[in-house]
Protein backbone atom coordinates (compact mmCIF):
# COMPACT_ATOMS: atom_id res chain seq x y z
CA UNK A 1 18.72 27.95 -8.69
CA UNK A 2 18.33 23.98 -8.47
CA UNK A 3 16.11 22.39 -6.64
CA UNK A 4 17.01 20.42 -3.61
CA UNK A 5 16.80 16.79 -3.78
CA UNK A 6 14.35 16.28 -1.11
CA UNK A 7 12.00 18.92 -3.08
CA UNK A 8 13.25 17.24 -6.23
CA UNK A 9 12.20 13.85 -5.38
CA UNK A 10 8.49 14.91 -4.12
CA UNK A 11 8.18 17.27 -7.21
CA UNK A 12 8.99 14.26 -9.40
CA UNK A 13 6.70 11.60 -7.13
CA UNK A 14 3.29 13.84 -6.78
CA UNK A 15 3.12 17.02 -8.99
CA UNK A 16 2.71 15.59 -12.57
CA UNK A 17 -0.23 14.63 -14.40
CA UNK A 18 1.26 10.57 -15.06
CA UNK A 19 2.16 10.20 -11.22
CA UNK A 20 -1.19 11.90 -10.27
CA UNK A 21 -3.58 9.63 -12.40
CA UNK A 22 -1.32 6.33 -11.34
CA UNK A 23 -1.55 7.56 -7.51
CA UNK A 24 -5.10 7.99 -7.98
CA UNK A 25 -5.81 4.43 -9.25
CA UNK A 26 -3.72 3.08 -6.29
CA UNK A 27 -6.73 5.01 -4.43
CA UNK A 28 -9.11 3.22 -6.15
CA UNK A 29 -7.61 0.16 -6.50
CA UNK A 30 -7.31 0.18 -2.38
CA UNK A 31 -10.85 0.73 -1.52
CA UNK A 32 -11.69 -2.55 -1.31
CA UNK A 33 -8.99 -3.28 0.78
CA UNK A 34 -10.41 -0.80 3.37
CA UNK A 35 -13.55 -1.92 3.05
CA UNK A 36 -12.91 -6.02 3.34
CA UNK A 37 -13.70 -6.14 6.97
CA UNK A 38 -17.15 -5.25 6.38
CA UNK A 39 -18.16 -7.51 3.17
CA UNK A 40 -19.19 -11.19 3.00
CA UNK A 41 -15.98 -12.47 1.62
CA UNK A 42 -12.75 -10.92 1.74
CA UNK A 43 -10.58 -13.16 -0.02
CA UNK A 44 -9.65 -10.97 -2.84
CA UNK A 45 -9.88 -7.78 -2.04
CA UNK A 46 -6.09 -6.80 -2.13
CA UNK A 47 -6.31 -8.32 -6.16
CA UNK A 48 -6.72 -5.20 -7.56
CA UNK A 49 -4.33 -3.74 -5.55
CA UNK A 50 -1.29 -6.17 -5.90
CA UNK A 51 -2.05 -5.94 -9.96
CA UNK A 52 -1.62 -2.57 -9.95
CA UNK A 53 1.50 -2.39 -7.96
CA UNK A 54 2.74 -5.66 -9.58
CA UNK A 55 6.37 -5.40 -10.90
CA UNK A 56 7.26 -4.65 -7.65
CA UNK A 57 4.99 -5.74 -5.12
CA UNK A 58 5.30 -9.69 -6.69
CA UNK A 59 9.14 -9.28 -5.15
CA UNK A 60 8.19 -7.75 -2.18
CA UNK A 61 5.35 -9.87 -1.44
CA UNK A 62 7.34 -13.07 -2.94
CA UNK A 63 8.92 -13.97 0.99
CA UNK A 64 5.52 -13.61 2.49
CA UNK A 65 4.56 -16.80 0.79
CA UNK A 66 7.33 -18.82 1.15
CA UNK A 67 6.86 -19.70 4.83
CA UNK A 68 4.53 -22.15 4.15
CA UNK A 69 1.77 -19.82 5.13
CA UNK A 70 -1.12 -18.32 2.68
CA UNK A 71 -2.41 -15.70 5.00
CA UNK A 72 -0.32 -12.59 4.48
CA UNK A 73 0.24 -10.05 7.91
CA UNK A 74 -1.94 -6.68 7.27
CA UNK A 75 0.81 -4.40 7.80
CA UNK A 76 3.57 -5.81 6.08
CA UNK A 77 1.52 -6.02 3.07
CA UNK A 78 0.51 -2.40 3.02
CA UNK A 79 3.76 -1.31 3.87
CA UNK A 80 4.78 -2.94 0.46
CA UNK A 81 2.03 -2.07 -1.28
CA UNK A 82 2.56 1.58 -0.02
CA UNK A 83 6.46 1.59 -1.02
CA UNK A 84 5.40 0.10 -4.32
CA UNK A 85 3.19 2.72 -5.35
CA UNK A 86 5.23 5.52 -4.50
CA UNK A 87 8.16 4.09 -6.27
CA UNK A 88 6.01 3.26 -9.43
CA UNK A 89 4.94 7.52 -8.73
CA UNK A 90 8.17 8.21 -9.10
CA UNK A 91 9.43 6.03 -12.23
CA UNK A 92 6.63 7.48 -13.93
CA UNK A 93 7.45 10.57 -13.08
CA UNK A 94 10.78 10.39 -13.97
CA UNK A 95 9.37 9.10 -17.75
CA UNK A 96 7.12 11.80 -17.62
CA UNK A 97 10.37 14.74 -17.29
CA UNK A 98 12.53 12.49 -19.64
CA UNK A 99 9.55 12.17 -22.01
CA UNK A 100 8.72 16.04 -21.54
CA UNK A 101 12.45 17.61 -22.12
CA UNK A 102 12.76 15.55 -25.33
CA UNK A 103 9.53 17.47 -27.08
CA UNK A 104 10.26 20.78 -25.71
CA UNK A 105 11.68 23.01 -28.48
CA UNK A 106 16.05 22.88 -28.53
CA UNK A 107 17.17 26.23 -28.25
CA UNK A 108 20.62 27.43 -29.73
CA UNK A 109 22.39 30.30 -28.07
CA UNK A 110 25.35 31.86 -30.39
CA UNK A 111 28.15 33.00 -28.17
């Protein structure tokens, strides 16, 4: 039986090893965003995490800037950053089935 598409689409964004291991960088890549309040100097601690997220998030984050002003609001920014990751989860992991069905041995059936 297929899967539904709901089931589908989380399958595809969290349970392979390519969407894991990007997801997990995002993690990584965030801590210093959770962690700015507390240090000297703040200024760039979302760098790592716009890099990481950067085909996307430098479209999403491209009308933020063009007001005029340089200071970006906290939870538009992790709302993109948030959507970016889990739609770079999901490319990936739609590479990672692609990539995965091409290997696996072609069967022929004889009818």
């Amino acid at each position: 039986m297929r899967d539904s598409r709901p089931r589908t689409l989380v399958r595809l964004t969290f349970a392979n090893p390519a969407s894991l291991v990007y997801l997990g960088l995002v993690v990584v890549a965030s801590l210093p965003v959770v962690f700015a309040p507390w240090s000297a100097d703040p200024s760039f601690a979302p760098l790592w995490l716009i890099m990481i997220t950067m085909p996307t998030s430098g479209f999403l984050l491209l009308p933020e800037f063009t007001n005029g002003d340089s200071v970006l609001s906290t939870g538009y920014f992790l709302s993109a950053m948030a959507f970016c990751a889990l739609l770079h989860a999901f490319l990936l992991g739609l590479a990672y089935r692609a990539i995965r069905k091409s290997l696996a041995p072609q069967v022929r059936t004889t009818a």
